[in-house]
Structure formats: structure tokens, C-alpha cells
PDB file of N, CA and C in Angstrom:
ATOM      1  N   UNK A   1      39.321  -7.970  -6.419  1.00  0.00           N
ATOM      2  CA  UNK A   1      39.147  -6.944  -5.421  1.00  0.00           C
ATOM      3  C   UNK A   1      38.263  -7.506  -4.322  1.00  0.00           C
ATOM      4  N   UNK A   2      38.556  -7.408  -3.175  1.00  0.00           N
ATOM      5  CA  UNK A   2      38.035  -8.246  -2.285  1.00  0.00           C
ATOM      6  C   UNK A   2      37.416  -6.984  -1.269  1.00  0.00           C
ATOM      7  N   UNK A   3      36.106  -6.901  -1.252  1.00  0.00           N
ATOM      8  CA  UNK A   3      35.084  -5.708  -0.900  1.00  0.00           C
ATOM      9  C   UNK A   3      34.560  -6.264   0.657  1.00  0.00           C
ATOM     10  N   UNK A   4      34.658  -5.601   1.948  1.00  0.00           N
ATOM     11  CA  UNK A   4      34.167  -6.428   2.530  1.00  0.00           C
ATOM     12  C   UNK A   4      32.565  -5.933   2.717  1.00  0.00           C
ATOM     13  N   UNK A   5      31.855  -6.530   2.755  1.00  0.00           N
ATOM     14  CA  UNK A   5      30.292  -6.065   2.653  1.00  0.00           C
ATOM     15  C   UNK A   5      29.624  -4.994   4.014  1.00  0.00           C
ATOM     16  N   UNK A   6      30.455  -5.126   4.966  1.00  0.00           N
ATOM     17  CA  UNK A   6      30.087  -4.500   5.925  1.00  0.00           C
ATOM     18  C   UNK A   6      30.558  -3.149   6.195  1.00  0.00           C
ATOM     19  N   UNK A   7      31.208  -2.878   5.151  1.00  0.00           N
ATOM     20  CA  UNK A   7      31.830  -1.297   4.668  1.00  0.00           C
ATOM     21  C   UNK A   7      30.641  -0.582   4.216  1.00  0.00           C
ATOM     22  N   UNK A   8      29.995  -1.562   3.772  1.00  0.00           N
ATOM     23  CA  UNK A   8      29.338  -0.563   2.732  1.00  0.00           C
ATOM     24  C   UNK A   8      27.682  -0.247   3.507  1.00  0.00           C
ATOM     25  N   UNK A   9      28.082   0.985   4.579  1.00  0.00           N
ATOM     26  CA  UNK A   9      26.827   1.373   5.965  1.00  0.00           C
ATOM     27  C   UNK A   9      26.211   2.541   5.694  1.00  0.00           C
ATOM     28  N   UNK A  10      26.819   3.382   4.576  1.00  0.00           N
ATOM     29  CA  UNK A  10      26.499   4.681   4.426  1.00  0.00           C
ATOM     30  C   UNK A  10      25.271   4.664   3.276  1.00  0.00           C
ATOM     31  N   UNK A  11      24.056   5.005   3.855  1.00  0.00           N
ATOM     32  CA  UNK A  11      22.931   5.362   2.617  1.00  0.00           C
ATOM     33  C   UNK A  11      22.483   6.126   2.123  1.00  0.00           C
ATOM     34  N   UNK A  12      22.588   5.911   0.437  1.00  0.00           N
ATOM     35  CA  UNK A  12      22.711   7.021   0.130  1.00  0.00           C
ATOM     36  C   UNK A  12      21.550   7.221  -1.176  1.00  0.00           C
ATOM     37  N   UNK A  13      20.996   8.203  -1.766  1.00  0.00           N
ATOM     38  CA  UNK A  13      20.174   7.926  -2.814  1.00  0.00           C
ATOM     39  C   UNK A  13      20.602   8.628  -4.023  1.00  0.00           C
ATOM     40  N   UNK A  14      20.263   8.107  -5.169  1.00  0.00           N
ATOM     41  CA  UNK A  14      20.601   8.702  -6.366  1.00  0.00           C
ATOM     42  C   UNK A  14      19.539   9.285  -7.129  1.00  0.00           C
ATOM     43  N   UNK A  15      19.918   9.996  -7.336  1.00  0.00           N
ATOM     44  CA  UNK A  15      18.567  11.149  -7.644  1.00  0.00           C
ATOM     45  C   UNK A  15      18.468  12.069  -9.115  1.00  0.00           C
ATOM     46  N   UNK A  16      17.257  12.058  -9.459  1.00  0.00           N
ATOM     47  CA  UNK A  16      17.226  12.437 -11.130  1.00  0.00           C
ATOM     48  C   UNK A  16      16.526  13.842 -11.072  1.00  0.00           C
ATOM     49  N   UNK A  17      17.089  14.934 -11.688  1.00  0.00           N
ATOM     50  CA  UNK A  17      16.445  16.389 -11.485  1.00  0.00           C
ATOM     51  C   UNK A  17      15.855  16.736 -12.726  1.00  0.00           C
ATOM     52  N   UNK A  18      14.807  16.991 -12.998  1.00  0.00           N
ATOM     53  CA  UNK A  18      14.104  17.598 -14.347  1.00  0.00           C
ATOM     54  C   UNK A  18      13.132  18.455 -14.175  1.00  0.00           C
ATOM     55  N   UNK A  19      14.070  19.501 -15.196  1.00  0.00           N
ATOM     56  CA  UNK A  19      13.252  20.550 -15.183  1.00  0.00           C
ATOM     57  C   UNK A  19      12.359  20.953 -16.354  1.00  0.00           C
ATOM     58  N   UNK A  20      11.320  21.658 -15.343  1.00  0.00           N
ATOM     59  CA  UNK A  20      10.253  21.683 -16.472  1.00  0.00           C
ATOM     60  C   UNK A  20       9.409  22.720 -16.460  1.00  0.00           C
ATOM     61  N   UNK A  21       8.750  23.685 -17.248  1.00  0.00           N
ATOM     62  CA  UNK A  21       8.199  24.773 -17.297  1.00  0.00           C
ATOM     63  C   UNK A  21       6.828  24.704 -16.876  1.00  0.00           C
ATOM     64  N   UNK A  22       6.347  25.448 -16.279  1.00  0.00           N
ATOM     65  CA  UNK A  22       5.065  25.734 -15.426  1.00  0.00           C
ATOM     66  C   UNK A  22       4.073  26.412 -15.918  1.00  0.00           C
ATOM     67  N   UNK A  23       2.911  26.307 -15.775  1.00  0.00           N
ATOM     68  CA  UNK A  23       2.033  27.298 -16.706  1.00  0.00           C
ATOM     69  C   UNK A  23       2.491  28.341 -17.068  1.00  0.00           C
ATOM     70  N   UNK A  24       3.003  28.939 -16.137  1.00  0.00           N
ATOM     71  CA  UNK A  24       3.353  30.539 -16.252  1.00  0.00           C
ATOM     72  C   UNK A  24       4.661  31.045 -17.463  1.00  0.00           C
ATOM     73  N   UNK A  25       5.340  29.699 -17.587  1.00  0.00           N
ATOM     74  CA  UNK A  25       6.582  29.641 -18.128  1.00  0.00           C
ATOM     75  C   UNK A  25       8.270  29.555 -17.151  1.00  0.00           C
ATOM     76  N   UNK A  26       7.900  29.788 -15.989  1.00  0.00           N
ATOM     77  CA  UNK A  26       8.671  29.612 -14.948  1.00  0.00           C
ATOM     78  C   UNK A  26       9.251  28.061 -14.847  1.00  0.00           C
ATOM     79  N   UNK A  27      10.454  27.848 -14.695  1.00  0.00           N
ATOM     80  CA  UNK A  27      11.254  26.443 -14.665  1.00  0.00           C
ATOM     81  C   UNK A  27      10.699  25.641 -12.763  1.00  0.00           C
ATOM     82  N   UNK A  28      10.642  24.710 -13.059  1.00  0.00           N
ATOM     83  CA  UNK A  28      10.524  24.089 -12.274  1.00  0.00           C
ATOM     84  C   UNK A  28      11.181  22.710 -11.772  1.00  0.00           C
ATOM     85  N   UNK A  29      11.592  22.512 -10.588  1.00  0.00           N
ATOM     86  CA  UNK A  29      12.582  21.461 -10.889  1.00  0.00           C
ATOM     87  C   UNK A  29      11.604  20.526  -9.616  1.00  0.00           C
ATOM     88  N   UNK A  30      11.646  18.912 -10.753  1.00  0.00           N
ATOM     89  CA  UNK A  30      11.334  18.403  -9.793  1.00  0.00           C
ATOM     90  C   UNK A  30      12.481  16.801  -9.420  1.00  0.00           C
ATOM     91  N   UNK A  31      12.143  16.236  -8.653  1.00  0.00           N
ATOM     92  CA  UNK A  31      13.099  15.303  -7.887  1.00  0.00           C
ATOM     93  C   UNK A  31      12.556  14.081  -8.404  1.00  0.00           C
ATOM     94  N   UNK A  32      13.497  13.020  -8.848  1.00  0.00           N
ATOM     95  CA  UNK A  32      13.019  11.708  -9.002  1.00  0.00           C
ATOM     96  C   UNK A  32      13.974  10.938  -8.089  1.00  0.00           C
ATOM     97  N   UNK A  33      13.755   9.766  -6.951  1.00  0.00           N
ATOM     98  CA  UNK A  33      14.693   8.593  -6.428  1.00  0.00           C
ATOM     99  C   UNK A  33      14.970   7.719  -7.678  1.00  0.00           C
ATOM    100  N   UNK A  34      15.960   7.724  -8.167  1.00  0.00           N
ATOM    101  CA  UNK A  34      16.164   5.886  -9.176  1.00  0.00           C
ATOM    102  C   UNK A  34      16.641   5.566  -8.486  1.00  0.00           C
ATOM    103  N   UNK A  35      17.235   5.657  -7.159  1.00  0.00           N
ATOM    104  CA  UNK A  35      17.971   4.429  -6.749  1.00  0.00           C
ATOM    105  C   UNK A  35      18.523   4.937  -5.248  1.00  0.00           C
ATOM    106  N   UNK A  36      18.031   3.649  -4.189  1.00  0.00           N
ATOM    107  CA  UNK A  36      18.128   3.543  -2.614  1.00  0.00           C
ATOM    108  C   UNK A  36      19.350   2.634  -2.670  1.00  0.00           C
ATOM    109  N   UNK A  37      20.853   2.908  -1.741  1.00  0.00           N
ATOM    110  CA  UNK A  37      21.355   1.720  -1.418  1.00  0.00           C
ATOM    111  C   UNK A  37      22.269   2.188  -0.426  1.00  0.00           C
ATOM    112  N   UNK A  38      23.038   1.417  -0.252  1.00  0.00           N
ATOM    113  CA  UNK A  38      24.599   1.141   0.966  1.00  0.00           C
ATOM    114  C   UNK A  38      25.189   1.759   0.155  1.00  0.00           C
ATOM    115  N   UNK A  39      26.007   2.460   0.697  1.00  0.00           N
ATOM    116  CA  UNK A  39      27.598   2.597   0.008  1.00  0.00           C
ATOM    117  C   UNK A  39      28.728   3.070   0.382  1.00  0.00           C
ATOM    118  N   UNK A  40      29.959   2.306   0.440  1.00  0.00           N
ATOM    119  CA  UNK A  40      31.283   2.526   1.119  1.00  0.00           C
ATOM    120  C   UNK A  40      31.593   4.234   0.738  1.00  0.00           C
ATOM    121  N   UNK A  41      31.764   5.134   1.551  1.00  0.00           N
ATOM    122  CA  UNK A  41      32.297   6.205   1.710  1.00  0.00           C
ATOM    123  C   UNK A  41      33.434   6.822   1.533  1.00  0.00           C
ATOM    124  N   UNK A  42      34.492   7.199   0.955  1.00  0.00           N
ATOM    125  CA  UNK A  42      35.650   7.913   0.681  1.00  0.00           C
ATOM    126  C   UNK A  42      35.857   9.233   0.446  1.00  0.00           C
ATOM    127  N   UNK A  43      36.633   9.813   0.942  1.00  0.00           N
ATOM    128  CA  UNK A  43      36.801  10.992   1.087  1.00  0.00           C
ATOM    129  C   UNK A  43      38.479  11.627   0.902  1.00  0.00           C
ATOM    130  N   UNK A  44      38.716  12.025  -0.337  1.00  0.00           N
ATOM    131  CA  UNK A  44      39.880  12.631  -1.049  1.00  0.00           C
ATOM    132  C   UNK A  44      40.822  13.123   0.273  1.00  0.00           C
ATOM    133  N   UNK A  45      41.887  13.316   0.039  1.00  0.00           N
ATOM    134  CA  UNK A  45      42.169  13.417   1.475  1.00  0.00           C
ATOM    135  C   UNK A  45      43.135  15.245   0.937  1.00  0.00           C
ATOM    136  N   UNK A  46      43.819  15.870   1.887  1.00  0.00           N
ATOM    137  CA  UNK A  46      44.373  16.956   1.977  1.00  0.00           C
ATOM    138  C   UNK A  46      45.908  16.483   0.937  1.00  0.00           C
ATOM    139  N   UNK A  47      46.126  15.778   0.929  1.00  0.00           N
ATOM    140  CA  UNK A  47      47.657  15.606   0.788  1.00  0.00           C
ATOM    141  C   UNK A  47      47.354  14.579  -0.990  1.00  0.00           C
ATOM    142  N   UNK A  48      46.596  14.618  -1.476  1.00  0.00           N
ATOM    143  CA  UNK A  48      45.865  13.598  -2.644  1.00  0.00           C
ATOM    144  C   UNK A  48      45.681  14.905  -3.481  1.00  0.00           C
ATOM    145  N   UNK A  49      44.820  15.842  -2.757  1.00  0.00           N
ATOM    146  CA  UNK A  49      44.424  17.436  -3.545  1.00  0.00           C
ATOM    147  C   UNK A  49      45.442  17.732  -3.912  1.00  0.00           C
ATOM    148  N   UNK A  50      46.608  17.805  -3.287  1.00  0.00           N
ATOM    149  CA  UNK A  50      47.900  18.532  -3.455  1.00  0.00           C
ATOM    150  C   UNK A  50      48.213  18.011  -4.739  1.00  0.00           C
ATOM    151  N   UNK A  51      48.251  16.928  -4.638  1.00  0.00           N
ATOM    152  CA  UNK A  51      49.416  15.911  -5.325  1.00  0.00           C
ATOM    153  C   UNK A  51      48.587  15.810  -7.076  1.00  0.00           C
ATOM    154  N   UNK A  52      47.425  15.984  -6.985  1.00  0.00           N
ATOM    155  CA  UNK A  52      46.086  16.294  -8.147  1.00  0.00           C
ATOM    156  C   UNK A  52      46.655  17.665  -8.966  1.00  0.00           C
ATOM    157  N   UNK A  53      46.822  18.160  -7.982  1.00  0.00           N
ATOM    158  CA  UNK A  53      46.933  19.773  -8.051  1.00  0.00           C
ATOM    159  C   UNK A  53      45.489  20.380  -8.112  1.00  0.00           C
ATOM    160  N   UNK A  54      44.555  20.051  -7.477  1.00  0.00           N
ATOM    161  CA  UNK A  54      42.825  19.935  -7.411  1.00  0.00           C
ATOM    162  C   UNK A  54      42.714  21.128  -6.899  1.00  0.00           C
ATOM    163  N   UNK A  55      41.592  21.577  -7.426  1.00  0.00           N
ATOM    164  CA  UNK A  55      41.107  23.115  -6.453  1.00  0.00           C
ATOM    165  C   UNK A  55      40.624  22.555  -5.478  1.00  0.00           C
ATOM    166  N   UNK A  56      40.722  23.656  -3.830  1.00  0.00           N
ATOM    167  CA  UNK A  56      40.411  22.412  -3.060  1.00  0.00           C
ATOM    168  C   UNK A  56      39.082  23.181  -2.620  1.00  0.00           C
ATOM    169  N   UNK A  57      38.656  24.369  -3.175  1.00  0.00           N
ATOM    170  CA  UNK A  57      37.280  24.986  -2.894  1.00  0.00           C
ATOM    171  C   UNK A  57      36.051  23.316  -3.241  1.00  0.00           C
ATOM    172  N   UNK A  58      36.500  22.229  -3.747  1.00  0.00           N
ATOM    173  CA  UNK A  58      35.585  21.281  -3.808  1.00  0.00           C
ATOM    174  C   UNK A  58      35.909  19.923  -3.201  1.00  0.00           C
ATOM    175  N   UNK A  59      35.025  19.332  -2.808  1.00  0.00           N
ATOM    176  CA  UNK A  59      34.917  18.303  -1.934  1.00  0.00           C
ATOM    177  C   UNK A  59      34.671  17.150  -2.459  1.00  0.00           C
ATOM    178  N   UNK A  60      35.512  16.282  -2.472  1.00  0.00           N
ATOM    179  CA  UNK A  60      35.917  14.966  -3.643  1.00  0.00           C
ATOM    180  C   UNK A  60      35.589  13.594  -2.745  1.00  0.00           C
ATOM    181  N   UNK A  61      34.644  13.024  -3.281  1.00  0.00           N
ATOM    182  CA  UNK A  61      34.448  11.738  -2.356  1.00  0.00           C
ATOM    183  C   UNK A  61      33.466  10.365  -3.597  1.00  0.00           C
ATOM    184  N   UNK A  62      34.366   9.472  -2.553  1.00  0.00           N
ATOM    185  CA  UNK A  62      33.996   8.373  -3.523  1.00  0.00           C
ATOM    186  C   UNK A  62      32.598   7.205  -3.108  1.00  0.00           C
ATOM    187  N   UNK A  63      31.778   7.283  -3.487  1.00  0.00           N
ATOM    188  CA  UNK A  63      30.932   6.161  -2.941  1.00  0.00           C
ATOM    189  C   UNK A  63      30.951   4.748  -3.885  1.00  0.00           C
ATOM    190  N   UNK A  64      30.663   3.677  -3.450  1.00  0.00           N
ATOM    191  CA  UNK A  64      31.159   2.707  -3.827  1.00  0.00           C
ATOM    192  C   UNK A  64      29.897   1.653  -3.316  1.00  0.00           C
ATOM    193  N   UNK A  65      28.916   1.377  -4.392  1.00  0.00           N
ATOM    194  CA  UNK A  65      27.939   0.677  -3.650  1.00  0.00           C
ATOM    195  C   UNK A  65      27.979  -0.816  -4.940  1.00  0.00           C
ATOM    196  N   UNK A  66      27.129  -1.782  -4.555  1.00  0.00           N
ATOM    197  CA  UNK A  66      26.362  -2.942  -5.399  1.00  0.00           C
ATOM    198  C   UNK A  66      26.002  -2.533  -6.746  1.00  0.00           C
ATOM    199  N   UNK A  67      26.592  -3.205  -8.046  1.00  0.00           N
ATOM    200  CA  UNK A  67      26.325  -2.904  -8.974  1.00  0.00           C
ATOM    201  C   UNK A  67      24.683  -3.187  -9.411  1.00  0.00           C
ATOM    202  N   UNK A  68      24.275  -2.262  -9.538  1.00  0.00           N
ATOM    203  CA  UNK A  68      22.435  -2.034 -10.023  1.00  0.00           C
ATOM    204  C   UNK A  68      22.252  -1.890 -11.657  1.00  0.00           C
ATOM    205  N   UNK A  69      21.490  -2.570 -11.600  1.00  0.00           N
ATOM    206  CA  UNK A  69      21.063  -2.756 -13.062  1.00  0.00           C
ATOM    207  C   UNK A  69      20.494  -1.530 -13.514  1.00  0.00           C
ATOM    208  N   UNK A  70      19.648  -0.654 -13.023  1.00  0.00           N
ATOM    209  CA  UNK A  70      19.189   0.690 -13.015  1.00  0.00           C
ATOM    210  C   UNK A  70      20.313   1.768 -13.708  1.00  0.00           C
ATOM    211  N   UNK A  71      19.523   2.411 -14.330  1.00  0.00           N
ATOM    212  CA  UNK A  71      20.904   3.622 -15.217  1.00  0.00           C
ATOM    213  C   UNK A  71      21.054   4.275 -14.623  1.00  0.00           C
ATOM    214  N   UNK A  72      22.507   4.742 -14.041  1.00  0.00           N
ATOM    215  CA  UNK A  72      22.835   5.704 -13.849  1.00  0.00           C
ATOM    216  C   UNK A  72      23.633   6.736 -14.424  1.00  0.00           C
ATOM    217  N   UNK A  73      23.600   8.365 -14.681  1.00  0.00           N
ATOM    218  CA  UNK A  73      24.322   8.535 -15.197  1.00  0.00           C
ATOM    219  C   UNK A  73      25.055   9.763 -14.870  1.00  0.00           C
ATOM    220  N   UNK A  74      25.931  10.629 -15.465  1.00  0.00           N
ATOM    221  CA  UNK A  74      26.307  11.395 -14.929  1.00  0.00           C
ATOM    222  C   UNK A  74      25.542  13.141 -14.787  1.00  0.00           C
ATOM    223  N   UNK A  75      24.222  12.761 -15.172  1.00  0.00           N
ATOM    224  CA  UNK A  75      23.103  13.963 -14.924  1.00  0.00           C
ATOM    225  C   UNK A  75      22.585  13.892 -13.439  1.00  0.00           C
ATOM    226  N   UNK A  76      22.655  12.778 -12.987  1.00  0.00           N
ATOM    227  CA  UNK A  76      22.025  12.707 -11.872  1.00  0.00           C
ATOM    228  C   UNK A  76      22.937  13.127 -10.430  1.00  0.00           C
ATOM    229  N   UNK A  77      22.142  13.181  -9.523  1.00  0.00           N
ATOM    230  CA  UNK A  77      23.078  13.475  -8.012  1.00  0.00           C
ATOM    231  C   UNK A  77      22.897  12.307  -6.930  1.00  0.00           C
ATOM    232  N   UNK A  78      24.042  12.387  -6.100  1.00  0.00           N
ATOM    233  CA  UNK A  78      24.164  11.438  -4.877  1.00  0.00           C
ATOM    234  C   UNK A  78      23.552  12.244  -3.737  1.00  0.00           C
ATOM    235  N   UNK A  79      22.763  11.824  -3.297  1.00  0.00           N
ATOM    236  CA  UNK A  79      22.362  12.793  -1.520  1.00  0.00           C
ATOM    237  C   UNK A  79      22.811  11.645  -1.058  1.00  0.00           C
ATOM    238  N   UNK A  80      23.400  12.279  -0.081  1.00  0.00           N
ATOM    239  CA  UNK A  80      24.108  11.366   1.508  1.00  0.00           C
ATOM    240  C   UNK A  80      24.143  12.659   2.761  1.00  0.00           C
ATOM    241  N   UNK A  81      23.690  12.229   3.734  1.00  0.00           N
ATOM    242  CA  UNK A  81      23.085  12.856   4.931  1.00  0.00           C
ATOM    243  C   UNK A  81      22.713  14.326   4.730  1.00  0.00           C
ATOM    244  N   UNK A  82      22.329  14.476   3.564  1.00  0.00           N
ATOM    245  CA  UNK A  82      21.461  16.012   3.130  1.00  0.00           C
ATOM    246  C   UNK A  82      22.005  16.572   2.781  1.00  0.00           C
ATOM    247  N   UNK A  83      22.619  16.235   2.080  1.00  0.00           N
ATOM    248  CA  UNK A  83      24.224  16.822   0.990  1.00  0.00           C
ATOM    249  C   UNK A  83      23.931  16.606  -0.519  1.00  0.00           C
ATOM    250  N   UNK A  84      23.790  16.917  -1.245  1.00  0.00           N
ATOM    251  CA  UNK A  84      23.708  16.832  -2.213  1.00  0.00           C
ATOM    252  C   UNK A  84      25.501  17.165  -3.413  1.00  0.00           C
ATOM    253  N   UNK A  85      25.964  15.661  -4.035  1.00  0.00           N
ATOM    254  CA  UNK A  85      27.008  15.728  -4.570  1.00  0.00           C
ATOM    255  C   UNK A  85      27.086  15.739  -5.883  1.00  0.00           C
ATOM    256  N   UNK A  86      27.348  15.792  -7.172  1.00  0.00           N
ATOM    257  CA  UNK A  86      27.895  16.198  -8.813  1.00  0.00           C
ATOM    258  C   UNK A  86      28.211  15.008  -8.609  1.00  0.00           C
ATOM    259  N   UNK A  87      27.779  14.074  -9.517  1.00  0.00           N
ATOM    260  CA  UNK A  87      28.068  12.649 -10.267  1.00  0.00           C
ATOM    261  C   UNK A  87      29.369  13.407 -11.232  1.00  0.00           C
ATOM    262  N   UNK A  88      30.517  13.096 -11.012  1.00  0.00           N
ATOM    263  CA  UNK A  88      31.650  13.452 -11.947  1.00  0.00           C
ATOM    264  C   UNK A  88      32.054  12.605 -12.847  1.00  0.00           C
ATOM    265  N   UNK A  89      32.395  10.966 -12.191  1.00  0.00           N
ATOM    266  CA  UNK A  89      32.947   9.616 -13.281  1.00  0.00           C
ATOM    267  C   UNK A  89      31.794   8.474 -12.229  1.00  0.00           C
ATOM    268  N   UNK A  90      31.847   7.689 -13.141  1.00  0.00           N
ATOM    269  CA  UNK A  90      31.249   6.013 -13.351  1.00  0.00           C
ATOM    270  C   UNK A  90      31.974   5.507 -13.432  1.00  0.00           C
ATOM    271  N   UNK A  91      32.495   3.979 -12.821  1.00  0.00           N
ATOM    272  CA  UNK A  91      33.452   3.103 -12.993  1.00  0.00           C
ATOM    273  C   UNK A  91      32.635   1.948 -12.719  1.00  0.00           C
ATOM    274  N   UNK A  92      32.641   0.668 -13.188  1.00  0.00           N
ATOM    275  CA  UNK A  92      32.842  -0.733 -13.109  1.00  0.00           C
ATOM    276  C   UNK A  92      33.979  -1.103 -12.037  1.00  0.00           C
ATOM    277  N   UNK A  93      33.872  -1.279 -11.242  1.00  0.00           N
ATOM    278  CA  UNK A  93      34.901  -1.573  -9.475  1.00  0.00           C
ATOM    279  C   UNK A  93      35.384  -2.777 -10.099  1.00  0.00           C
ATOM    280  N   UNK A  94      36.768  -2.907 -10.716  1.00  0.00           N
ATOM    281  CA  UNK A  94      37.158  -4.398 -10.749  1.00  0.00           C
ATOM    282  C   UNK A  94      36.468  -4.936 -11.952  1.00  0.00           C
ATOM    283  N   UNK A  95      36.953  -6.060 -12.276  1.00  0.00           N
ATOM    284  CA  UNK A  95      36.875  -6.960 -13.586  1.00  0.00           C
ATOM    285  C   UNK A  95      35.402  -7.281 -13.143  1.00  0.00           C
ATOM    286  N   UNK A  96      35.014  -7.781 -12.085  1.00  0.00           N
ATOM    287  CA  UNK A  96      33.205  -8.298 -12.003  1.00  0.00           C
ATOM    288  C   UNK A  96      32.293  -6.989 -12.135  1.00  0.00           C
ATOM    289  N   UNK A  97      31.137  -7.448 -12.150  1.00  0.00           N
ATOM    290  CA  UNK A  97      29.674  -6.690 -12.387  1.00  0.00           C
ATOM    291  C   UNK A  97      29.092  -6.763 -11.269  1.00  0.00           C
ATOM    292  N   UNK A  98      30.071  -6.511  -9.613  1.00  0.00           N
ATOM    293  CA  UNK A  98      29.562  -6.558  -8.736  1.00  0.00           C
ATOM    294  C   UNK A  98      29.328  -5.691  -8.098  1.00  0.00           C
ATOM    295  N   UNK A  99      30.403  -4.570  -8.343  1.00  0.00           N
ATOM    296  CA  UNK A  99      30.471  -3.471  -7.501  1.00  0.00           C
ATOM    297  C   UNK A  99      30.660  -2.199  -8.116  1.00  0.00           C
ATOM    298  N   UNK A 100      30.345  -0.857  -8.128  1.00  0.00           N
ATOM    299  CA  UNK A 100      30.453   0.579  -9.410  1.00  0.00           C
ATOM    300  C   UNK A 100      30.783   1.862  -7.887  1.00  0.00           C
ATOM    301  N   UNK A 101      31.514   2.090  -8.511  1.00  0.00           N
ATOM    302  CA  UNK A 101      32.274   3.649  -8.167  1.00  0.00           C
ATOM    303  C   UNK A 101      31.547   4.580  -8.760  1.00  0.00           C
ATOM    304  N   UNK A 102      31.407   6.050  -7.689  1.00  0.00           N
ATOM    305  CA  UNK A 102      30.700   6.752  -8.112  1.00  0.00           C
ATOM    306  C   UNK A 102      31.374   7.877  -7.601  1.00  0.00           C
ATOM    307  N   UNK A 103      32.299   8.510  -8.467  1.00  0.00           N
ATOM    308  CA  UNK A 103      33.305  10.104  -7.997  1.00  0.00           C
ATOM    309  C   UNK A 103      32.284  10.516  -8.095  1.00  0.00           C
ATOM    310  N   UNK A 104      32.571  11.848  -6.817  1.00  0.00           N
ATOM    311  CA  UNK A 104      31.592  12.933  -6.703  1.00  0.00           C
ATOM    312  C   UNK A 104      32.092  14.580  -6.234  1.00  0.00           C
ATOM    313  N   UNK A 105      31.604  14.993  -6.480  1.00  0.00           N
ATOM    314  CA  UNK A 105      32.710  16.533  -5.968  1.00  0.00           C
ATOM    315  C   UNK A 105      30.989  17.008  -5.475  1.00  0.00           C
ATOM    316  N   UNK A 106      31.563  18.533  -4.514  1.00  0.00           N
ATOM    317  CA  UNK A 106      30.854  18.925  -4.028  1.00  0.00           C
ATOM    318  C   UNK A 106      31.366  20.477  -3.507  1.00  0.00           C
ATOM    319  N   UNK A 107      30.622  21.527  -4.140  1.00  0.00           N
ATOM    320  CA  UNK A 107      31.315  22.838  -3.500  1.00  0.00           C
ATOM    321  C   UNK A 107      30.543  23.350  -2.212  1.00  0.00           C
ATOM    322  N   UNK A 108      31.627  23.247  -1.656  1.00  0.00           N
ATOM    323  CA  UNK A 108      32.125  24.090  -0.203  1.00  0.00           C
ATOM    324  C   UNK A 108      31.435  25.264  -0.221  1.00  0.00           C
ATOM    325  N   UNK A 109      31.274  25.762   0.984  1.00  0.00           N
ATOM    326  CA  UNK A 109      30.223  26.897   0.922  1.00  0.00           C
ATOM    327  C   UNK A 109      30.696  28.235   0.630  1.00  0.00           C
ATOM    328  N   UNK A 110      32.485  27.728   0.797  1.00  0.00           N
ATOM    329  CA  UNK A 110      33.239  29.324   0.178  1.00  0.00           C
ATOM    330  C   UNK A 110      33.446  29.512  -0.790  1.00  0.00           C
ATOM    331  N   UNK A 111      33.287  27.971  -1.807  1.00  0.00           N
ATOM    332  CA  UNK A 111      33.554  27.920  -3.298  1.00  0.00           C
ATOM    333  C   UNK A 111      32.496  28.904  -4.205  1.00  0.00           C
TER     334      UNK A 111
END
């Protein structure tokens, strides 16, 4: 798979949410960064939903950054330009340990 490096302009962070109870007993959620990087952008297209048969109340996009040694998993979220997306699948990009796919869905504000 031949990646060209200059695709990959979009930054984005991966982010760990844990919640945790407060004196009072009230949940509290707080934010962890594991992980700053680039990553190639994709975006499910109208005619892909169809063909899925996908609800389309959600917003399907693929980021595609440098494989990181750091865990990621599917508890955590992608923010990209103040969006916050659902880690859905993990992939290994290709036979090397160079590059990881990261499906993401995201509901729409009518969903």
C-alpha cells in the first residue's frame, strides 16, 4: 500500500474518558490526550451509505494516521476540529506496522 505522507494534514487527538465519582457521589468525567498526530481523512460518501444499507442519521469517517506504539482502543474518542467521533473498528493498514485505520461514526445533530 503505497501511503503518500503528505495526505496525512489533518490533526487529530485521541482521547481517553474516565469517569469517576466525586465526593458527593456525582459522576465525573474527566479527559486524558494518549495520543497527538496527522491523519489522512475520509469521509463515507452518500452513495457507500446506500449500498451499506447504513443509517445515515450517522457520520462515518475514516482517519488513517502512523502506526503508534501507544494503546489504542475502542473506549476511547477521535477529536478532529472540535468534533468529537466513536472509535468503531481498529485495523493494521496493510501487511506493515506502518500505518492503522481508525473507523469512526459520529451522530448528526438530528440523530
Amino acid at each position: 500500500m503505497n501511503i503518500n505522507p503528505g495526505e496525512l494534514k489533518h490533526r487529530i487527538q485521541i482521547i481517553r474518558r474516565n469517569r469517576t465519582a466525586d465526593a458527593d457521589g456525582y459522576d465525573t468525567v474527566t479527559e486524558t490526550v494518549v495520543h497527538t498526530c496527522s491523519a489522512k481523512l475520509t469521509q463515507v460518501s452518500g452513495t457507500e451509505l446506500v449500498q451499506a444499507n447504513a443509517d445515515f442519521a450517522r457520520t462515518k469517517v475514516r482517519f488513517l494516521i502512523r502506526h503508534t506504539a501507544k494503546s489504542i482502543d475502542r473506549k476511547m474518542l477521535v477529536r478532529y476540529a472540535g468534533t468529537d467521533y466513536e472509535i468503531v473498528y481498529l485495523n493494521r493498514y496493510g501487511d506493515t506496522r506502518e500505518y492503522m485505520e481508525i473507523w469512526c461514526e459520529r451522530l448528526t445533530q438530528e440523530g
